[in-house]
N, C-alpha and C. Protein backbone atom coordinates (compact mmCIF):
# COMPACT_ATOMS: atom_id res chain seq x y z
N UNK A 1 -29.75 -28.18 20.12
CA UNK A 1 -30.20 -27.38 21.22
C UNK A 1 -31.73 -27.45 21.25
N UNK A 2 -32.24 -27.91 22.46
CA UNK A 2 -33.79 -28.03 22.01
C UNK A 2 -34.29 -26.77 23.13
N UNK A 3 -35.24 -26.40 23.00
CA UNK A 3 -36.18 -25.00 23.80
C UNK A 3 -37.53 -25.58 23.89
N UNK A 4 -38.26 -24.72 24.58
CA UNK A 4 -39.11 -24.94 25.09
C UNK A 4 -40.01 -23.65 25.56
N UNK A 5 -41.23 -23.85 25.62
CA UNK A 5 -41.96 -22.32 25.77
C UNK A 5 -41.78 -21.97 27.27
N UNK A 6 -40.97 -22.60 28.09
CA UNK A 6 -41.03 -22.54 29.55
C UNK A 6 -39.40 -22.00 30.06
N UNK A 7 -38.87 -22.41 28.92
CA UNK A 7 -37.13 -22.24 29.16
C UNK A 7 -36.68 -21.55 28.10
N UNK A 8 -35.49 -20.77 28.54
CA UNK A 8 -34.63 -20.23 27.44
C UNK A 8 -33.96 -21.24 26.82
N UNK A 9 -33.34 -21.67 25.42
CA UNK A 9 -32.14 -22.45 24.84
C UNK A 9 -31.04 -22.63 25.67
N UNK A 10 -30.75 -23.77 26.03
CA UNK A 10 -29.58 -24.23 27.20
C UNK A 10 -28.63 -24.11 26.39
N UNK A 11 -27.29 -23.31 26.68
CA UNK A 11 -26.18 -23.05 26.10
C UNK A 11 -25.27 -24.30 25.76
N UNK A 12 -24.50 -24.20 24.80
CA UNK A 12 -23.55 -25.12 24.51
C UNK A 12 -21.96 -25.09 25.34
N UNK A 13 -21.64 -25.83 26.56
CA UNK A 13 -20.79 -25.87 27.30
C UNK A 13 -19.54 -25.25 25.91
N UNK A 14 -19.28 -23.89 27.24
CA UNK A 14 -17.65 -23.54 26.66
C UNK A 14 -16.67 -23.62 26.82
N UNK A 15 -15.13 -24.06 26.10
CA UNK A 15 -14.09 -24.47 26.29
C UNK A 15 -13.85 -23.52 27.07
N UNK A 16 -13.22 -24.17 28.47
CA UNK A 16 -12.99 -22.55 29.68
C UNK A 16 -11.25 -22.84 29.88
N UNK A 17 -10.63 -23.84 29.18
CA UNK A 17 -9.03 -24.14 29.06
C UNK A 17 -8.74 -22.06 28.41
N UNK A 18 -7.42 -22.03 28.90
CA UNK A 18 -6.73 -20.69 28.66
C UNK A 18 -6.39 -21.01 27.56
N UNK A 19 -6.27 -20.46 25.83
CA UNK A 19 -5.94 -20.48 24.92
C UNK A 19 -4.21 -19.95 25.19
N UNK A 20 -3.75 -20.76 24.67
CA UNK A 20 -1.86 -20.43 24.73
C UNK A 20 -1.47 -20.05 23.46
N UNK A 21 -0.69 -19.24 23.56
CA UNK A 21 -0.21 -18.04 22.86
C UNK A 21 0.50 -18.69 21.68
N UNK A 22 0.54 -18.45 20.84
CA UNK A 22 0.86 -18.55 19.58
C UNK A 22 2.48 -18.44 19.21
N UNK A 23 3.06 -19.13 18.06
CA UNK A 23 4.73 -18.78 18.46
C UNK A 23 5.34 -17.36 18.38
N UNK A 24 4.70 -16.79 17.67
CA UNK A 24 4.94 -15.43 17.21
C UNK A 24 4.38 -14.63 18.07
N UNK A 25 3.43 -14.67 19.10
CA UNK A 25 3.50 -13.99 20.46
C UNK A 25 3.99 -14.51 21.42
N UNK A 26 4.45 -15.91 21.47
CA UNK A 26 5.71 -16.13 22.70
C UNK A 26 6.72 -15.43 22.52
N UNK A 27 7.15 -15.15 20.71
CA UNK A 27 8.46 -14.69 20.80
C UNK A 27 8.49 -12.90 20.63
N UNK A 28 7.17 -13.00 20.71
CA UNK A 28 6.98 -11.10 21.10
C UNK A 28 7.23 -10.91 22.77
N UNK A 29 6.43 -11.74 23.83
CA UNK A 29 6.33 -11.52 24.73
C UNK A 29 8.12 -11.63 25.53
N UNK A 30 8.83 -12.44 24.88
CA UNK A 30 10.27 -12.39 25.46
C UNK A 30 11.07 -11.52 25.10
N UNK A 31 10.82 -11.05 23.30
CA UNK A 31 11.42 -9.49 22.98
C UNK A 31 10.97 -8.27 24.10
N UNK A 32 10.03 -8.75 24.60
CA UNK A 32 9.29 -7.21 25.72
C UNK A 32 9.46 -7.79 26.42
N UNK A 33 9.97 -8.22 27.17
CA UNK A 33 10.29 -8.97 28.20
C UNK A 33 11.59 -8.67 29.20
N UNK A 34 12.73 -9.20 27.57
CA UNK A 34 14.21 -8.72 27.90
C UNK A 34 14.63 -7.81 27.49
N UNK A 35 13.55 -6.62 27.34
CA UNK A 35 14.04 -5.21 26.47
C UNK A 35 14.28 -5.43 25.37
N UNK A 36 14.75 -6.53 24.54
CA UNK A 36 15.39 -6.26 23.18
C UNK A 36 14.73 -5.94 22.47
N UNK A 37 13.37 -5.69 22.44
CA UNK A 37 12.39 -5.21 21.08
C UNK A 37 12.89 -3.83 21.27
N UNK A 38 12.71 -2.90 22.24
CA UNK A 38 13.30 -1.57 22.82
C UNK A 38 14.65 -1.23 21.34
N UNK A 39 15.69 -2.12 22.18
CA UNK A 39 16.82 -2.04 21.66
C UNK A 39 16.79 -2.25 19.99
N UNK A 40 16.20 -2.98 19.60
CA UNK A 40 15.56 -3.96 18.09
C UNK A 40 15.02 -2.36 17.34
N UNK A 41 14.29 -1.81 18.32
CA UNK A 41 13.50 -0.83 17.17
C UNK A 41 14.56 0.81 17.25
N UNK A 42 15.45 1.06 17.88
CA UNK A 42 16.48 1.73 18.46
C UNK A 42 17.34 1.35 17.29
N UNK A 43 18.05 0.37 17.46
CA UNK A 43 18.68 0.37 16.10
C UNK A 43 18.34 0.42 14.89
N UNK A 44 16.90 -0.10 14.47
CA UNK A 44 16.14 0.50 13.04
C UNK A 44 16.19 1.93 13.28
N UNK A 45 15.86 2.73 14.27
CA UNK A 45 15.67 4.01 13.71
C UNK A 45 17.38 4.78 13.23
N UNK A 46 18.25 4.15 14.08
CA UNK A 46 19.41 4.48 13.64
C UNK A 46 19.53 3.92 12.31
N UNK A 47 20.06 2.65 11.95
CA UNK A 47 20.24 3.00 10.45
C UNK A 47 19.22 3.19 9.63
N UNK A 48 17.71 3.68 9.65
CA UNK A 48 16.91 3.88 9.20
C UNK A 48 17.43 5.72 8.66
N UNK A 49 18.21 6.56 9.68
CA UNK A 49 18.39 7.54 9.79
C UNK A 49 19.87 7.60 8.63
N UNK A 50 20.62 6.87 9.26
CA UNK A 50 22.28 6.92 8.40
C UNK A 50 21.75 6.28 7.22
N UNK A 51 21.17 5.69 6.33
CA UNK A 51 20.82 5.35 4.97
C UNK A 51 19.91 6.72 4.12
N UNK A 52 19.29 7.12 5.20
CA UNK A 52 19.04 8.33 4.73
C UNK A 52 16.93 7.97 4.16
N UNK A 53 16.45 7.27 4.14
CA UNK A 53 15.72 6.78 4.29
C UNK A 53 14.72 7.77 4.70
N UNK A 54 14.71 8.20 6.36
CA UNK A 54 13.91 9.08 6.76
C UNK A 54 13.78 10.22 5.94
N UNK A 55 14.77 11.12 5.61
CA UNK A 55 14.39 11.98 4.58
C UNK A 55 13.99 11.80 3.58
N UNK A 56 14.31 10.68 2.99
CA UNK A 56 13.02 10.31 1.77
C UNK A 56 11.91 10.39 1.73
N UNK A 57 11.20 9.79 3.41
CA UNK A 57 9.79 9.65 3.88
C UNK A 57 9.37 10.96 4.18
N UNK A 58 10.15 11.95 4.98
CA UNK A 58 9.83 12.86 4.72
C UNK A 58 10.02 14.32 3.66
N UNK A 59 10.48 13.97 2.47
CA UNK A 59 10.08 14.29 1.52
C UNK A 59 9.13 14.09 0.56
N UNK A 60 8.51 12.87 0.61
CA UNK A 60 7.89 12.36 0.04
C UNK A 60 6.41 12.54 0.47
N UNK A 61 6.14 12.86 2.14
CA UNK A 61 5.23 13.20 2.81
C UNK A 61 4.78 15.22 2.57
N UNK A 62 5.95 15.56 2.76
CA UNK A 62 5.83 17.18 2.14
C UNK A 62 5.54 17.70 0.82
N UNK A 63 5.51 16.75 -0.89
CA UNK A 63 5.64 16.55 -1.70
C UNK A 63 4.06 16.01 -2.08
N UNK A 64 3.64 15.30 -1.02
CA UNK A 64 2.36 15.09 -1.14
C UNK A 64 1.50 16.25 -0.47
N UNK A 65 1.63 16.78 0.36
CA UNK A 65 1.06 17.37 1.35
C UNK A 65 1.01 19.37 -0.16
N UNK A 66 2.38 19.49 -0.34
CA UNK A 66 2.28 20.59 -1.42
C UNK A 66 1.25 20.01 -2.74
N UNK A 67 1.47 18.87 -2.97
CA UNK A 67 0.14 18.34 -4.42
C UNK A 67 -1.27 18.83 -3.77
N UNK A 68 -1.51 17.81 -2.61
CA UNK A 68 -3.04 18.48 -1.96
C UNK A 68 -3.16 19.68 -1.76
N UNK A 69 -2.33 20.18 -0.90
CA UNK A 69 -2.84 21.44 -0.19
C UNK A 69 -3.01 21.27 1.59
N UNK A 70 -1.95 21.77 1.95
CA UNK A 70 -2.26 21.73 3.25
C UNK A 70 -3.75 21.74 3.98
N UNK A 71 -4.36 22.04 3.52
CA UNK A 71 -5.43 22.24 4.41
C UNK A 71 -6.45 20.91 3.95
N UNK A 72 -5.97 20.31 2.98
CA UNK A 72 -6.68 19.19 2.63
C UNK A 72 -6.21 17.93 2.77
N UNK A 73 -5.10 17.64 3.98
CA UNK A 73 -4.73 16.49 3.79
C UNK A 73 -4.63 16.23 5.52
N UNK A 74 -5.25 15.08 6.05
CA UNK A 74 -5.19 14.58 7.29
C UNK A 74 -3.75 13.48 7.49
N UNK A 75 -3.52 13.55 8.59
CA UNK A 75 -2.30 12.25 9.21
C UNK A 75 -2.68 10.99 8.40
N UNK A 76 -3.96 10.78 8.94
CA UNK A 76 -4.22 9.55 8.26
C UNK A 76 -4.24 9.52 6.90
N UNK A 77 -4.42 10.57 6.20
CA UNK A 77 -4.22 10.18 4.44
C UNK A 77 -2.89 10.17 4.59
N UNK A 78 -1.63 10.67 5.29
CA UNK A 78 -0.16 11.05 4.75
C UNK A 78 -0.19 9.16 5.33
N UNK A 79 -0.37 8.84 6.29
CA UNK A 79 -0.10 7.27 6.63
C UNK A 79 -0.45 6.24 5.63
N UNK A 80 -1.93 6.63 5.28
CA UNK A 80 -2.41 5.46 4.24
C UNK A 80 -1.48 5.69 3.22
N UNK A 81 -1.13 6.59 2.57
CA UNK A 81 -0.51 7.02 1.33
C UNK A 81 0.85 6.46 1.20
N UNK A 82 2.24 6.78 2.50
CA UNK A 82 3.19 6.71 2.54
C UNK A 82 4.02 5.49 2.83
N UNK A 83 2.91 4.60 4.18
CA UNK A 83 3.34 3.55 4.20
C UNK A 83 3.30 2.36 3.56
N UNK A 84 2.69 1.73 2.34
CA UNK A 84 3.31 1.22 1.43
C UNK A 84 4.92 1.73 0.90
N UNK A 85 4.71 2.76 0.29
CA UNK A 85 6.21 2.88 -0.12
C UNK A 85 7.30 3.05 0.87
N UNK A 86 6.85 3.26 2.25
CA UNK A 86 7.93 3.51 2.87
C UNK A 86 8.82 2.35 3.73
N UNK A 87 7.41 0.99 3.54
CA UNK A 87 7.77 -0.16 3.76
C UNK A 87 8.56 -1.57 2.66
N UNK A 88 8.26 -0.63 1.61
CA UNK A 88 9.03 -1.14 0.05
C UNK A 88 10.62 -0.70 0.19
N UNK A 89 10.55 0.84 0.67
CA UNK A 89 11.88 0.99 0.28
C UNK A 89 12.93 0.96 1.31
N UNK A 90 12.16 0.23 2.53
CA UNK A 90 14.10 -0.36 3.33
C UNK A 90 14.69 -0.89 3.28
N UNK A 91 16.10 -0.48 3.04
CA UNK A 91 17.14 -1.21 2.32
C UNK A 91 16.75 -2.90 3.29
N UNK A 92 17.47 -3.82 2.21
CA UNK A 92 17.46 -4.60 1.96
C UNK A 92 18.88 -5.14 3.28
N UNK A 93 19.58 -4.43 3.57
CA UNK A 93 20.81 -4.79 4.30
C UNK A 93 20.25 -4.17 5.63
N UNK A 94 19.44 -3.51 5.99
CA UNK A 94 18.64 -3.18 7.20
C UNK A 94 17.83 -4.19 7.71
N UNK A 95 17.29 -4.45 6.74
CA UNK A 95 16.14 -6.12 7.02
C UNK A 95 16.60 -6.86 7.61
N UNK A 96 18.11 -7.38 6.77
CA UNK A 96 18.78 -8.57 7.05
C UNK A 96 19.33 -8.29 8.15
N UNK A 97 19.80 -7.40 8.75
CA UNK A 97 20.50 -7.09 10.19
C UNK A 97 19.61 -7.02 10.83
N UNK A 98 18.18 -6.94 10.96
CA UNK A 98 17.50 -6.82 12.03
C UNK A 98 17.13 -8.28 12.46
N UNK A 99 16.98 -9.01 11.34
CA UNK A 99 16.21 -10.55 10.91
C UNK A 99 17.51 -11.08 11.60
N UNK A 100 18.90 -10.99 11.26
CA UNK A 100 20.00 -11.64 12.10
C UNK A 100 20.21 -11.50 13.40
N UNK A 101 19.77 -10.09 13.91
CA UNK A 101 19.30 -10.02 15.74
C UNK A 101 18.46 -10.91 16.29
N UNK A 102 17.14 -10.83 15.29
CA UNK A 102 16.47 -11.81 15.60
C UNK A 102 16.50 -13.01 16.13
N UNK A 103 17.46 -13.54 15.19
CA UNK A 103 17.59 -15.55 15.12
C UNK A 103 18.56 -15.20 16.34
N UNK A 104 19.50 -14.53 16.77
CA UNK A 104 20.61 -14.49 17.60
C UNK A 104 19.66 -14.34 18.90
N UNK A 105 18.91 -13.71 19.10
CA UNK A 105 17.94 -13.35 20.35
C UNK A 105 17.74 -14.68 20.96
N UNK A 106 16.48 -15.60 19.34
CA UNK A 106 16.12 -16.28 19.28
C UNK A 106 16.73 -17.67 19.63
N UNK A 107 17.62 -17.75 19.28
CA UNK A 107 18.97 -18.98 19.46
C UNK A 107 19.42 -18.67 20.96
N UNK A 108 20.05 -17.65 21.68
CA UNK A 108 20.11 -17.49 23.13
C UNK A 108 19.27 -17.42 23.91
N UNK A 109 17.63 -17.22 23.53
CA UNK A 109 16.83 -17.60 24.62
C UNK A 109 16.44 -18.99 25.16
N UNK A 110 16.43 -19.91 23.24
CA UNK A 110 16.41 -21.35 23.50
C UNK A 110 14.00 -21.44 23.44
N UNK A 111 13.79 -20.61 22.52
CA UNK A 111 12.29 -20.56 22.95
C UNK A 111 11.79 -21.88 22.27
């Protein structure tokens, strides 16, 4: 880039092509698309609920909240705090049923 005391630095021509989406946001944009992310996160909260799971999280959130002290603990500490473990402990047969919607989505859209 050369300058000059008369001119500003002449810019370096920018790629003005549309950057295309990545595979893992094509295959977000067709989950929101055809509703099934909707439906996808609908059924996690159901068996998230029948495994019993949620009451863990929220025991585990009240359990912390009695150690601090209510008046000393913000959303965001119960979030930073909880979600590690609360992302450790979903069952393992929840995963796999969601991950098998997945490929099935995935396989009938043809992406």
């Amino acid at each position: 880039m050369r300058t000059s005391i008369n001119r500003p630095p002449t810019p370096e021509p920018e790629d003005d092509r549309e950057q295309q989406p990545t595979f893992q946001e094509t295959i977000n944009i067709k989950l929101i698309e055809s509703g099934e992310k909707e439906r996808l996160k609908e059924l996690l909260r159901e068996r998230l609920i029948e495994c019993g799971w949620k009451d863990e999280m929220k025991a585990l959130c009240r359990a912390y909240v009695r150690k601090k002290g209510r008046n000393n603990v913000s959303v965001d500490d119960l979030v930073q705090v909880i979600t590690p473990k609360g992302r450790a402990s979903v069952p393992d047969s929840v995963k796999a049923e969601l991950l098998q919607r997945i490929r099935t989505f995935l396989a009938s859209t043809a992406i």
